[in-house]
N, C-alpha and C. Protein backbone atom coordinates (compact mmCIF):
# COMPACT_ATOMS: atom_id res chain seq x y z
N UNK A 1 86.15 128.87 93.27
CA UNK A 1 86.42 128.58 94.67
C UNK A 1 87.92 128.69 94.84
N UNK A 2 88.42 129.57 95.61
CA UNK A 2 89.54 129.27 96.05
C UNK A 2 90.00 129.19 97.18
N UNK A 3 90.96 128.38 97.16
CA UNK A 3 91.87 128.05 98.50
C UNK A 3 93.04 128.27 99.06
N UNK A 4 93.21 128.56 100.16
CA UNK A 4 94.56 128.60 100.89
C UNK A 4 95.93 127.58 100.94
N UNK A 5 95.29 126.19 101.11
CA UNK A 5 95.67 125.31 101.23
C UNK A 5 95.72 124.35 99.75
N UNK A 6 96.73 123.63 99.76
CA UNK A 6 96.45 122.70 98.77
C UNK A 6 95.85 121.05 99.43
N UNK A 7 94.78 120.75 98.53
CA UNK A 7 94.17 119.69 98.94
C UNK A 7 94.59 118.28 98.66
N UNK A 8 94.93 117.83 99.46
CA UNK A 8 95.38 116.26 99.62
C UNK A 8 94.51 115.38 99.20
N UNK A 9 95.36 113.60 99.12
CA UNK A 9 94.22 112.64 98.88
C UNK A 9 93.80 112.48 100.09
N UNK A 10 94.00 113.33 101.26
CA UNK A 10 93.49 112.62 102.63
C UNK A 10 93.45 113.95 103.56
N UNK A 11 92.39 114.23 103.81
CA UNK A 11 92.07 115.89 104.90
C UNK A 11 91.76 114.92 106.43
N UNK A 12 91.78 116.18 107.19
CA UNK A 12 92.03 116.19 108.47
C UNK A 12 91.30 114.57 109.12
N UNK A 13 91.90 113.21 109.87
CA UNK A 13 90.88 112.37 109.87
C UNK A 13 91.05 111.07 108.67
N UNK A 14 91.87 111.44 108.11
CA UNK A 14 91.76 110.36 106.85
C UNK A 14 90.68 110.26 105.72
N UNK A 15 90.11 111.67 105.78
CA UNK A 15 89.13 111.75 105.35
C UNK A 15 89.34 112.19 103.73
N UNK A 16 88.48 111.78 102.57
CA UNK A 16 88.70 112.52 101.63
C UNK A 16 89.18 114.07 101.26
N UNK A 17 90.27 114.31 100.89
CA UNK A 17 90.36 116.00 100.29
C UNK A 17 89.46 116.29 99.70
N UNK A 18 89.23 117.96 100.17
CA UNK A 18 88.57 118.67 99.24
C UNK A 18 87.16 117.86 98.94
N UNK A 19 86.30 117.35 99.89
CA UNK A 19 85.11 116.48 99.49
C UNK A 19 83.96 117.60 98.87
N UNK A 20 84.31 118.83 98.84
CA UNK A 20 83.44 120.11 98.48
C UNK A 20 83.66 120.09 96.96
N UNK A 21 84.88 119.48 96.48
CA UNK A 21 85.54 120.08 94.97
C UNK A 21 84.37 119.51 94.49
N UNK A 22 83.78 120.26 93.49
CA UNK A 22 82.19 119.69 92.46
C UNK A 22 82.81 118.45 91.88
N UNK A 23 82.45 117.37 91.52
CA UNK A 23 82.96 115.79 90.66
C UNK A 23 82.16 116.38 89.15
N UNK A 24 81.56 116.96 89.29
CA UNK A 24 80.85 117.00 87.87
C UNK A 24 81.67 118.24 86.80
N UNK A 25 82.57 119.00 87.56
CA UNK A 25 82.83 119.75 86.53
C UNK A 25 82.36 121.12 86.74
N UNK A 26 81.84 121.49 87.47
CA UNK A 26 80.97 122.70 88.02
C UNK A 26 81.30 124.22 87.86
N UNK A 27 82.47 123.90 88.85
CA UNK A 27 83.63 124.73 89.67
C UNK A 27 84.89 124.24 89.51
N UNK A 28 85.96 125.16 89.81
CA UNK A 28 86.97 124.99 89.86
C UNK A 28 87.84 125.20 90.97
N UNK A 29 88.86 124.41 91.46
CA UNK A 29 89.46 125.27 92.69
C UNK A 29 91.25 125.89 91.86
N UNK A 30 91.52 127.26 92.71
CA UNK A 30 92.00 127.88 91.96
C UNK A 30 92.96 128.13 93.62
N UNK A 31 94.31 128.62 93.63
CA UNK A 31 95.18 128.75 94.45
C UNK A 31 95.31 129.93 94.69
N UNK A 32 94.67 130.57 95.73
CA UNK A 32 94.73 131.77 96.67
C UNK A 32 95.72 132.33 96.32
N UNK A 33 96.99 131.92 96.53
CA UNK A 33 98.58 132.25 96.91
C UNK A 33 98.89 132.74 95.79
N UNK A 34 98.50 131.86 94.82
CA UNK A 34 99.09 132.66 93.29
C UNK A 34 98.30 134.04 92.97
N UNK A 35 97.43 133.77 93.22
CA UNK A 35 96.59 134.83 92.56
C UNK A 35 97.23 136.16 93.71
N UNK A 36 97.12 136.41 95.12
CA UNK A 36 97.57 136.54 95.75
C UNK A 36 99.21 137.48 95.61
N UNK A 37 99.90 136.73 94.84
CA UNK A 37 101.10 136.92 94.67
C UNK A 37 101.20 136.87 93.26
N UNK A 38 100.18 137.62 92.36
CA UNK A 38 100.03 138.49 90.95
C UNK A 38 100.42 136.88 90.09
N UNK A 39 100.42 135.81 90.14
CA UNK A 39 100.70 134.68 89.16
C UNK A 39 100.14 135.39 87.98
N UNK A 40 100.12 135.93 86.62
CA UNK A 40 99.38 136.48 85.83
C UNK A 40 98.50 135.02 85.40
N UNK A 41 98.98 134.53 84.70
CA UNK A 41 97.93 132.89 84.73
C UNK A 41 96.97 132.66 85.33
N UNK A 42 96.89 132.27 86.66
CA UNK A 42 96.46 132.50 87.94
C UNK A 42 95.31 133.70 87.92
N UNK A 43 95.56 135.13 87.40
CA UNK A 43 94.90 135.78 87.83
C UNK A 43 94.23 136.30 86.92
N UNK A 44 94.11 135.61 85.12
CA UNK A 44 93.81 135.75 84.20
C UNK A 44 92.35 134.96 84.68
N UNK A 45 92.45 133.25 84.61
CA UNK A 45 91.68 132.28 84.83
C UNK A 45 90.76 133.20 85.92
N UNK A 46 91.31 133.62 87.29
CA UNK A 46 90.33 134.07 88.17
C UNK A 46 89.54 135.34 87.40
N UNK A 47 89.60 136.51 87.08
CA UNK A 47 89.12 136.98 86.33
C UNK A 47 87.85 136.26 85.32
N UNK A 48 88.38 135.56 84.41
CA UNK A 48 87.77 135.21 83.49
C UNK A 48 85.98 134.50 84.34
N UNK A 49 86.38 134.02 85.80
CA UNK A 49 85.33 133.12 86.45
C UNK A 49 84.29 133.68 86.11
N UNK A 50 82.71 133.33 86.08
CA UNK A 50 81.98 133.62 86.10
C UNK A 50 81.54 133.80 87.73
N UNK A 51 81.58 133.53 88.48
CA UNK A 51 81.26 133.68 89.82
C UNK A 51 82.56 133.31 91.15
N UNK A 52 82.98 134.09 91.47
CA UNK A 52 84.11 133.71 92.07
C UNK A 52 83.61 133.39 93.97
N UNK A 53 84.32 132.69 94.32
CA UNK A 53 83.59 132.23 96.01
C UNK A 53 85.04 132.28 96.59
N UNK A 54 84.48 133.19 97.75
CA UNK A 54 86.00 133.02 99.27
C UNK A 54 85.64 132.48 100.32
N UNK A 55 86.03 131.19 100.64
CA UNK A 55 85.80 130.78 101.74
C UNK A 55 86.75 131.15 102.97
N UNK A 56 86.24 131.68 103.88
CA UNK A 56 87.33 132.29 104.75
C UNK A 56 86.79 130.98 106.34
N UNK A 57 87.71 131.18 106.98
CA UNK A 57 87.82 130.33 108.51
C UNK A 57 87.82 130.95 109.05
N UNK A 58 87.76 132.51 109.36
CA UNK A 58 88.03 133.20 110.58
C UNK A 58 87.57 134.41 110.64
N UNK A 59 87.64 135.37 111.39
CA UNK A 59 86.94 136.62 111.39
C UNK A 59 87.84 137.51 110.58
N UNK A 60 89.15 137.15 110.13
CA UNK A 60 90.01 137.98 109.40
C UNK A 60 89.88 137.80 108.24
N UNK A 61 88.81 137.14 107.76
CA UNK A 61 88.79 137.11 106.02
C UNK A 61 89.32 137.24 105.03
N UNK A 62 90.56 136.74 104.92
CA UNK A 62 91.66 136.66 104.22
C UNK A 62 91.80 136.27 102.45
N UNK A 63 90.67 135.45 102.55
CA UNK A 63 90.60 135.16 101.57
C UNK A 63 89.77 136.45 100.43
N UNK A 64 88.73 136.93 101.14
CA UNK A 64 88.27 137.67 100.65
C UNK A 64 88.98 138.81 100.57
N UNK A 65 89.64 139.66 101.46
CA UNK A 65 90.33 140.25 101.60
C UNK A 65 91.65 140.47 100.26
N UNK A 66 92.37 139.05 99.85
CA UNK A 66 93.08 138.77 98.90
C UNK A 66 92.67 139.02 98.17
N UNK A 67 91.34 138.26 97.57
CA UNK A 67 90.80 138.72 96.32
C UNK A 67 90.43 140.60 95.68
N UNK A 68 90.41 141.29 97.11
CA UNK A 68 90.03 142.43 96.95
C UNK A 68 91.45 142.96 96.55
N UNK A 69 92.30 143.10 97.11
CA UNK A 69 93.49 143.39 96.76
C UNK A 69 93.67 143.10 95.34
N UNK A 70 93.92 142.11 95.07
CA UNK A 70 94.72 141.78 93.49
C UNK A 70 92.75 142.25 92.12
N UNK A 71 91.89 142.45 92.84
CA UNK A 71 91.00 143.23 92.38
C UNK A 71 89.99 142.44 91.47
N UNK A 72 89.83 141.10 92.31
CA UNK A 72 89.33 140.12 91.54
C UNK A 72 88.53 139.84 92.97
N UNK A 73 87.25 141.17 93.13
CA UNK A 73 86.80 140.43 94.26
C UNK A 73 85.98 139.16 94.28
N UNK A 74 84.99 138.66 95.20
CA UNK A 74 84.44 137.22 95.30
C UNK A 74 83.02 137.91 95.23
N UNK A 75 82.36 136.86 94.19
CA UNK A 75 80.65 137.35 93.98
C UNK A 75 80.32 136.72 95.58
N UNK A 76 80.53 135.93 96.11
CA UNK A 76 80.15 135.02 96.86
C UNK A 76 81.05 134.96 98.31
N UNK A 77 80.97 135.40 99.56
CA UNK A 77 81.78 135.55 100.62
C UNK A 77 81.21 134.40 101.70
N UNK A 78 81.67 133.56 101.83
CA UNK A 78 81.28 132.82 103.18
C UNK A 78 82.39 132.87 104.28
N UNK A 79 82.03 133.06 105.60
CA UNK A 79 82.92 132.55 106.47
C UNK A 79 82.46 132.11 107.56
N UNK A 80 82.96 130.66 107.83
CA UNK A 80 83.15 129.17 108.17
C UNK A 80 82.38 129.68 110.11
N UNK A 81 83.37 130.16 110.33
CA UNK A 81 83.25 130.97 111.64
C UNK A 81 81.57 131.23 112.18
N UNK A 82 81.11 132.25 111.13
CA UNK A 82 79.48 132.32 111.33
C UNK A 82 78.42 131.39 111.26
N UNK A 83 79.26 130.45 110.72
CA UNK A 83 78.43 129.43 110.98
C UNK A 83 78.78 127.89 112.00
N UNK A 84 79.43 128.27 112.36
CA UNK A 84 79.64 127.55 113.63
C UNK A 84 80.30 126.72 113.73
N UNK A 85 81.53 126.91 113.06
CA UNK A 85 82.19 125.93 112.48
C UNK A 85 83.83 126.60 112.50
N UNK A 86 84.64 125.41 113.95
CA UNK A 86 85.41 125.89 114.48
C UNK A 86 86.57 126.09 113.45
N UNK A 87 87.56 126.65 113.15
CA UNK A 87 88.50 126.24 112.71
C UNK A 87 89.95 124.97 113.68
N UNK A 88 89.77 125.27 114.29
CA UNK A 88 90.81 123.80 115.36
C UNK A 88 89.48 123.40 116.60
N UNK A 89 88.94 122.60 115.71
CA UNK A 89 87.72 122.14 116.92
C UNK A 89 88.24 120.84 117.68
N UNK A 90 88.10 120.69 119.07
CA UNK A 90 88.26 119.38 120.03
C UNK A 90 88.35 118.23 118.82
N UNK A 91 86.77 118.32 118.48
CA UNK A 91 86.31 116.86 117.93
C UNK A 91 86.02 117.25 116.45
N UNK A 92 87.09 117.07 115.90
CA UNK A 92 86.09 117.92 114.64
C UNK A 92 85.70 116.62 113.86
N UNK A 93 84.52 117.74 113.03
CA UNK A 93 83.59 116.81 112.22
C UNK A 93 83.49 117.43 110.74
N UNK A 94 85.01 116.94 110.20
CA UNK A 94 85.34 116.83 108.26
C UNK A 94 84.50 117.29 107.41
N UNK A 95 83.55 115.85 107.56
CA UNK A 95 82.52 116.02 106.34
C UNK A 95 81.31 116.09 106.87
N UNK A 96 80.73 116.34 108.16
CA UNK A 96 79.78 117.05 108.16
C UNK A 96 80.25 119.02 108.12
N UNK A 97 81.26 119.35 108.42
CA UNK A 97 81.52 121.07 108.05
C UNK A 97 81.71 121.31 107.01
N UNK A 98 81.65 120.23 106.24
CA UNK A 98 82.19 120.52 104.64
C UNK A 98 80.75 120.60 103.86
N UNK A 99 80.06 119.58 104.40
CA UNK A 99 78.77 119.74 103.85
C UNK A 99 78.05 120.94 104.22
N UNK A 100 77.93 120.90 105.67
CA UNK A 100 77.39 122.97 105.65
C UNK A 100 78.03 123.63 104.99
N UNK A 101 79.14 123.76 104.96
CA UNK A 101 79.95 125.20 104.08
C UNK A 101 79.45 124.77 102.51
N UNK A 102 79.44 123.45 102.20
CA UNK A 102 79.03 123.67 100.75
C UNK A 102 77.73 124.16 100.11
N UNK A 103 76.48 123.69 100.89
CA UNK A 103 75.02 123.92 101.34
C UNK A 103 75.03 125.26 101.71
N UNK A 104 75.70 126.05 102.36
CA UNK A 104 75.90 127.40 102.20
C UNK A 104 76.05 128.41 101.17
N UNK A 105 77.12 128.26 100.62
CA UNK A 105 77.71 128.36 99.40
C UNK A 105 77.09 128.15 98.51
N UNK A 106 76.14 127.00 97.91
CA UNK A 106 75.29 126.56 97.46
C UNK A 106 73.85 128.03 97.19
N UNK A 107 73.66 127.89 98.42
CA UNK A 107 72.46 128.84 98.45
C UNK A 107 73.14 130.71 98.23
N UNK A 108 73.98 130.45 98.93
CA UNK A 108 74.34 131.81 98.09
C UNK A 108 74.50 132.28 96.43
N UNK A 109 75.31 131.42 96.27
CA UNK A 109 75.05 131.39 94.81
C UNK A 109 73.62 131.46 93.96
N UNK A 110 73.16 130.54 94.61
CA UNK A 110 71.38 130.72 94.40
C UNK A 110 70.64 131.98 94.28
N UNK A 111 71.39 132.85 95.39
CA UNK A 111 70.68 133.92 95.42
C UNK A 111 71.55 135.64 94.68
N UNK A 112 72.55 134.76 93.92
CA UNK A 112 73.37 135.69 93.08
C UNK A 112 72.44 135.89 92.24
């Protein structure tokens, strides 16, 4: 899984960071930017993934997009957007969008 952002002890709301990161050990989250910007480290580990996931927010898919570039594409493409899930929403709702995107993600993988 990687990300754009680095995840705090506290997301949008006061809400737990990163409440998607697996607790068991699963997955890993790995930093967009480096990989992105050739970190060899960075882009060794991504490589090495067994299943790599881009979560993108927008119709510009950036994340995926990145990964294609530095040539480490994503087995797994979600974006946030198609599923209804604003990126700057009025009222937003944390950890219920976190739980769809993960339940998403989830089933995709499923069907890798």
């Amino acid at each position: 899984v990687l990300r754009l952002r680095r995840c705090g002890p506290l997301g949008p709301g006061g809400q737990p960071g990163c409440p998607g990161a697996d607790p068991r050990g699963v997955g890993q989250l790995y930093c967009l930017a480096a990989v992105a910007a050739g970190v060899e480290e960075k882009l060794e580990r991504t490589r090495r993934a067994a299943r790599r996931v881009a979560i993108d927010g927008c119709e510009d898919h950036c994340a995926r997009r990145a990964l294609e570039l530095a040539e480490v594409p994503a087995h797994v493409h979600v974006d946030l957007a198609s599923l209804g899930i604003e990126k700057k929403p009025a009222r937003p709702n944390f950890l219920g969008d976190t739980r769809k995107a993960g339940s998403c993600v989830r089933q995709h993988l499923a069907d890798a």
